[in-house]
PDB file of N, CA and C in Angstrom:
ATOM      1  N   UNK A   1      47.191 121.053 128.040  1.00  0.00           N
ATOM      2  CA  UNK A   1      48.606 121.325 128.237  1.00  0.00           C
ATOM      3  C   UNK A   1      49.138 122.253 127.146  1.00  0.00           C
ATOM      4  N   UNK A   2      49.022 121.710 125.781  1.00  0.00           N
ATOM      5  CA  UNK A   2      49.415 122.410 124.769  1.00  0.00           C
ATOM      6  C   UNK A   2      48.484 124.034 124.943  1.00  0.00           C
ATOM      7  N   UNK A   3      47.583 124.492 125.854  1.00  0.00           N
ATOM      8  CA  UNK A   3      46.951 125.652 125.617  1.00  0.00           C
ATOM      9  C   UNK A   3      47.696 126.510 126.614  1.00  0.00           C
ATOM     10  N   UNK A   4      48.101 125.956 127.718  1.00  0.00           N
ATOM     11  CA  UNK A   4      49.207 126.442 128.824  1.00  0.00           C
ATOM     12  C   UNK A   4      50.434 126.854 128.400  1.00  0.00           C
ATOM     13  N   UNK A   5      51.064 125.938 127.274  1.00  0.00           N
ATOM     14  CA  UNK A   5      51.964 126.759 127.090  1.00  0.00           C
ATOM     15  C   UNK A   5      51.409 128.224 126.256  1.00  0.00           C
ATOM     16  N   UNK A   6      50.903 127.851 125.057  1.00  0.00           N
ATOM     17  CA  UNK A   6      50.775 128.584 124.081  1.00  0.00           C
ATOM     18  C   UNK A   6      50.342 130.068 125.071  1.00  0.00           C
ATOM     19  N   UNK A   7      49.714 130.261 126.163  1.00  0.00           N
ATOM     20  CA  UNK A   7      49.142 131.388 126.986  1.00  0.00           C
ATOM     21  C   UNK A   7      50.341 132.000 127.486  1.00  0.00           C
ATOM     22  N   UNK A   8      51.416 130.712 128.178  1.00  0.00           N
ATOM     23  CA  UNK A   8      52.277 131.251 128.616  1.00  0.00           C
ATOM     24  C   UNK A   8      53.166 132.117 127.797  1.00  0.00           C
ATOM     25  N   UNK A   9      53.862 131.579 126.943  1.00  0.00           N
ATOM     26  CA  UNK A   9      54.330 132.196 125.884  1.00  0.00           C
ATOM     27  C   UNK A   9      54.143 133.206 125.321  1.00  0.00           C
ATOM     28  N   UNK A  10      52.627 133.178 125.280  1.00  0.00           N
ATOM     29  CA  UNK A  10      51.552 134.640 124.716  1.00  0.00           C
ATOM     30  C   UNK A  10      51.877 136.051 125.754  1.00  0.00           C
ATOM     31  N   UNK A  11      51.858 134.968 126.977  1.00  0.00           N
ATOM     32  CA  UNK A  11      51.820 136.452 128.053  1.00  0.00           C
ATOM     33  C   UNK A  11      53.625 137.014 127.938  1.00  0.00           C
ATOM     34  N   UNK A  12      54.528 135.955 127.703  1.00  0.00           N
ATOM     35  CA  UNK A  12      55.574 136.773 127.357  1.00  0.00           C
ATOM     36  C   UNK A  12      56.009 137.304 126.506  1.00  0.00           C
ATOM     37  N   UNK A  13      55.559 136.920 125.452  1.00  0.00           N
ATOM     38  CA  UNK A  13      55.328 138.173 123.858  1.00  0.00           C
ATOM     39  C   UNK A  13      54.939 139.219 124.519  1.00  0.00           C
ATOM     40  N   UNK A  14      53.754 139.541 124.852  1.00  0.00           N
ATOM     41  CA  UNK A  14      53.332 140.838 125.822  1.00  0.00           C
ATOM     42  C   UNK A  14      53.814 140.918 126.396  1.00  0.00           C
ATOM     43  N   UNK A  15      54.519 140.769 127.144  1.00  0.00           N
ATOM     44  CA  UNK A  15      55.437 141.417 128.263  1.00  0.00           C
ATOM     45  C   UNK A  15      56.877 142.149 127.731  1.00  0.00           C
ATOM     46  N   UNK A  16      57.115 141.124 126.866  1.00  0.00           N
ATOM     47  CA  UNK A  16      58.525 141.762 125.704  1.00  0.00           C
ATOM     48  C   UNK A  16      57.984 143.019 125.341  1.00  0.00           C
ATOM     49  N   UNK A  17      56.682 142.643 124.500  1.00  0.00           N
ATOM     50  CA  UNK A  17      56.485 143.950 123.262  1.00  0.00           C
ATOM     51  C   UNK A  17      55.980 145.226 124.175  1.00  0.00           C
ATOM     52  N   UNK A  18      55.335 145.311 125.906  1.00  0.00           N
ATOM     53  CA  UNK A  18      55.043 146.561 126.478  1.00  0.00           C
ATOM     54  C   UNK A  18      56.393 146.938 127.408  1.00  0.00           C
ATOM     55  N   UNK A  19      57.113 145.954 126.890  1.00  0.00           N
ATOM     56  CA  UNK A  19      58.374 146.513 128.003  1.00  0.00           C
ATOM     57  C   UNK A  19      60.189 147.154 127.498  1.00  0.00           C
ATOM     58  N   UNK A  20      60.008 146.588 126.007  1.00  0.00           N
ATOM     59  CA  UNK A  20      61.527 146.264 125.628  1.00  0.00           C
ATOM     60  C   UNK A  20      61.099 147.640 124.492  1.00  0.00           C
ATOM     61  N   UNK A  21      62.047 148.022 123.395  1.00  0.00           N
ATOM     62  CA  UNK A  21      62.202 148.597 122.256  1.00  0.00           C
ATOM     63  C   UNK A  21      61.048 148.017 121.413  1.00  0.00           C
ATOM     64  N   UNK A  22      60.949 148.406 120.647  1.00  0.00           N
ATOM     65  CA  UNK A  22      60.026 148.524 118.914  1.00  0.00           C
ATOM     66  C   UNK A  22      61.023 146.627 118.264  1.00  0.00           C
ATOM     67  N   UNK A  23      60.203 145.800 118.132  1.00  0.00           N
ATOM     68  CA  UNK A  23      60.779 144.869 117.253  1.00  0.00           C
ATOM     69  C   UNK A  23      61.593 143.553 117.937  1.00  0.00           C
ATOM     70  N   UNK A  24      61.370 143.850 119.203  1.00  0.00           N
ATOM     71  CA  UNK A  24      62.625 143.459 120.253  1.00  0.00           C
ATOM     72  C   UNK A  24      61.560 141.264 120.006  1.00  0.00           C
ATOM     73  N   UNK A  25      60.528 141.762 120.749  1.00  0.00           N
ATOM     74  CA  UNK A  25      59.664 140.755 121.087  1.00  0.00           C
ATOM     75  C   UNK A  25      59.746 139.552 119.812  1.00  0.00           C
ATOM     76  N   UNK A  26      59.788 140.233 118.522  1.00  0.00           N
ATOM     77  CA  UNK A  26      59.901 139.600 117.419  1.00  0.00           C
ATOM     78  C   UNK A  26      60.887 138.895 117.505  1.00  0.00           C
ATOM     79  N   UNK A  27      62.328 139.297 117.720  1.00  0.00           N
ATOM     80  CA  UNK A  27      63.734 138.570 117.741  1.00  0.00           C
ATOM     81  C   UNK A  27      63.903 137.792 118.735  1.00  0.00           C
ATOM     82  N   UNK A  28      63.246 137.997 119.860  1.00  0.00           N
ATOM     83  CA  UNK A  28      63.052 136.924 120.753  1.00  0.00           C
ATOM     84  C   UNK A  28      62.384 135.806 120.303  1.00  0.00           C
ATOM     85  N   UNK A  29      61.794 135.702 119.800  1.00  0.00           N
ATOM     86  CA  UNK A  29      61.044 134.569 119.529  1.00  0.00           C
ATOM     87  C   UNK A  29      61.124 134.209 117.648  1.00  0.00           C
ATOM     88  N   UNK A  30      62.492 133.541 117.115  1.00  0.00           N
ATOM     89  CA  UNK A  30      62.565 133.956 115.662  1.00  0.00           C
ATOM     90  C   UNK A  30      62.537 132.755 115.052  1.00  0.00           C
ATOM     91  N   UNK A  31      61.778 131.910 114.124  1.00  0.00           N
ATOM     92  CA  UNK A  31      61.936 130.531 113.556  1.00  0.00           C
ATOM     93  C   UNK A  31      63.357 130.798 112.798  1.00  0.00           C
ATOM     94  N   UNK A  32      63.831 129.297 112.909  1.00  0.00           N
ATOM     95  CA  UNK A  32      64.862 128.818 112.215  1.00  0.00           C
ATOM     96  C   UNK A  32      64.730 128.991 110.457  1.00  0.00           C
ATOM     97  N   UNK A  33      65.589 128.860 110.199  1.00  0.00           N
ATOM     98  CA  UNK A  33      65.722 128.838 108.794  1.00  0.00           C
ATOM     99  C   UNK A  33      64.861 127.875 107.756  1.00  0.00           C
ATOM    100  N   UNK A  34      64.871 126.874 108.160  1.00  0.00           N
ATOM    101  CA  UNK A  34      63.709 125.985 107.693  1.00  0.00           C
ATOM    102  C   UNK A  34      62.918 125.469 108.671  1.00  0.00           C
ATOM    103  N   UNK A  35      61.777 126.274 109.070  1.00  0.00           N
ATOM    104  CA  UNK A  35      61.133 125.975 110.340  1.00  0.00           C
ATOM    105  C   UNK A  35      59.926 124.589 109.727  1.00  0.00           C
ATOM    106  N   UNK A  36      59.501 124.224 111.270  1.00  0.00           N
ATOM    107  CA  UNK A  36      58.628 122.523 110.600  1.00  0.00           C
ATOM    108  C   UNK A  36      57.549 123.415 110.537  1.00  0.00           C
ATOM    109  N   UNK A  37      56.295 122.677 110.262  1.00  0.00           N
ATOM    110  CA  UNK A  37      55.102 123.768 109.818  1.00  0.00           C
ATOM    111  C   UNK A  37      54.571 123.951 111.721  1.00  0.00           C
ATOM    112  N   UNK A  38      55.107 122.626 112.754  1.00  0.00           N
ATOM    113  CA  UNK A  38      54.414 123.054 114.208  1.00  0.00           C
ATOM    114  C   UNK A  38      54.829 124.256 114.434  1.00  0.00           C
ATOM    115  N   UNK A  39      56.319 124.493 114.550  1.00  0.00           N
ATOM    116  CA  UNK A  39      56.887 125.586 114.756  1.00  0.00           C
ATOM    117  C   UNK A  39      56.168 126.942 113.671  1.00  0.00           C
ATOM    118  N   UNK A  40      56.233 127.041 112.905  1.00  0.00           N
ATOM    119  CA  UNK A  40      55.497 128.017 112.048  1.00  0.00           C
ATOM    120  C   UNK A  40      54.066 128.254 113.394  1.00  0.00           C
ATOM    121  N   UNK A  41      52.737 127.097 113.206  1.00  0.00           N
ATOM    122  CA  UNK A  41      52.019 127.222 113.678  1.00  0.00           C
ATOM    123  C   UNK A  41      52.100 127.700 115.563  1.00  0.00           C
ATOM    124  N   UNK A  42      53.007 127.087 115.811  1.00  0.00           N
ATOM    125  CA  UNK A  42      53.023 127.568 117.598  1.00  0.00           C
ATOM    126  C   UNK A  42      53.509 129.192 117.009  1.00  0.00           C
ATOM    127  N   UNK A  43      54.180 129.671 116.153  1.00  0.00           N
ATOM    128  CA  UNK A  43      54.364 131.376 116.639  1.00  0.00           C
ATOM    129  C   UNK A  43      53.363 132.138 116.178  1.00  0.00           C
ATOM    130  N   UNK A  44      52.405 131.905 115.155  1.00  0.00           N
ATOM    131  CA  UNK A  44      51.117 132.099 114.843  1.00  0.00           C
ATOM    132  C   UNK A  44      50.449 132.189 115.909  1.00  0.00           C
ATOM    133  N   UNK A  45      50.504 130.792 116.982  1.00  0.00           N
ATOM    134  CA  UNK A  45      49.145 131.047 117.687  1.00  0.00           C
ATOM    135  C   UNK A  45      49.428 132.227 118.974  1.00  0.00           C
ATOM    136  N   UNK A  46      51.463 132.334 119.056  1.00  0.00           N
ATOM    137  CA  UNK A  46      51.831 132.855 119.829  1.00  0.00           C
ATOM    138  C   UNK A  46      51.486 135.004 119.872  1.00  0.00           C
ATOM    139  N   UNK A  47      51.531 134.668 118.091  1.00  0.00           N
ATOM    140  CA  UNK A  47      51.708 136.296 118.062  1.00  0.00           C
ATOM    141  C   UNK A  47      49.908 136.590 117.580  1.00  0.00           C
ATOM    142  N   UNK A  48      49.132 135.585 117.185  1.00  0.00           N
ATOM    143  CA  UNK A  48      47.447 135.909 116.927  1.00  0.00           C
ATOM    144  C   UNK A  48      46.901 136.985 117.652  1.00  0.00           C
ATOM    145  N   UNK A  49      46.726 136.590 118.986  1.00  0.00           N
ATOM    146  CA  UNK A  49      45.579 137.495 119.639  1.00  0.00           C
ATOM    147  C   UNK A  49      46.561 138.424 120.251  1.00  0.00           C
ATOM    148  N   UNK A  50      48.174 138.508 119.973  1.00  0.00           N
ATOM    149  CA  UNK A  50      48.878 139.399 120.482  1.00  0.00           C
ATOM    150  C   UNK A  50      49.276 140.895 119.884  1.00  0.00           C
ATOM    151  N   UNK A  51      48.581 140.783 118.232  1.00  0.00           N
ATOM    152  CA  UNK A  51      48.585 141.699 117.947  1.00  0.00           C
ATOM    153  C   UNK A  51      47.013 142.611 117.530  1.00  0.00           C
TER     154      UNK A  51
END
């Protein structure tokens, strides 16, 4: 389950970053100010093989 999302998510990072402006994909997806370390780790695994 947890790999379904993380793909899903992945495929919409890519879809942001081949479709929108320079930087856009990043602000879509932005941790909070004091993010927990899951959150840290889910945008890691989100932006890994995306760049």
């Amino acid at each position: 389950m947890t790999d379904d999302v993380i793909d899903y998510l992945r495929g919409v990072y890519e879809f942001l970053k081949s479709t929108c402006p320079n930087g856009f994909a990043e602000e879509a997806f932005p941790l909070p100010p004091s993010p927990t370390r899951a959150q840290e780790l889910l945008l890691h695994a989100i932006e890994s093989d995306a760049h």
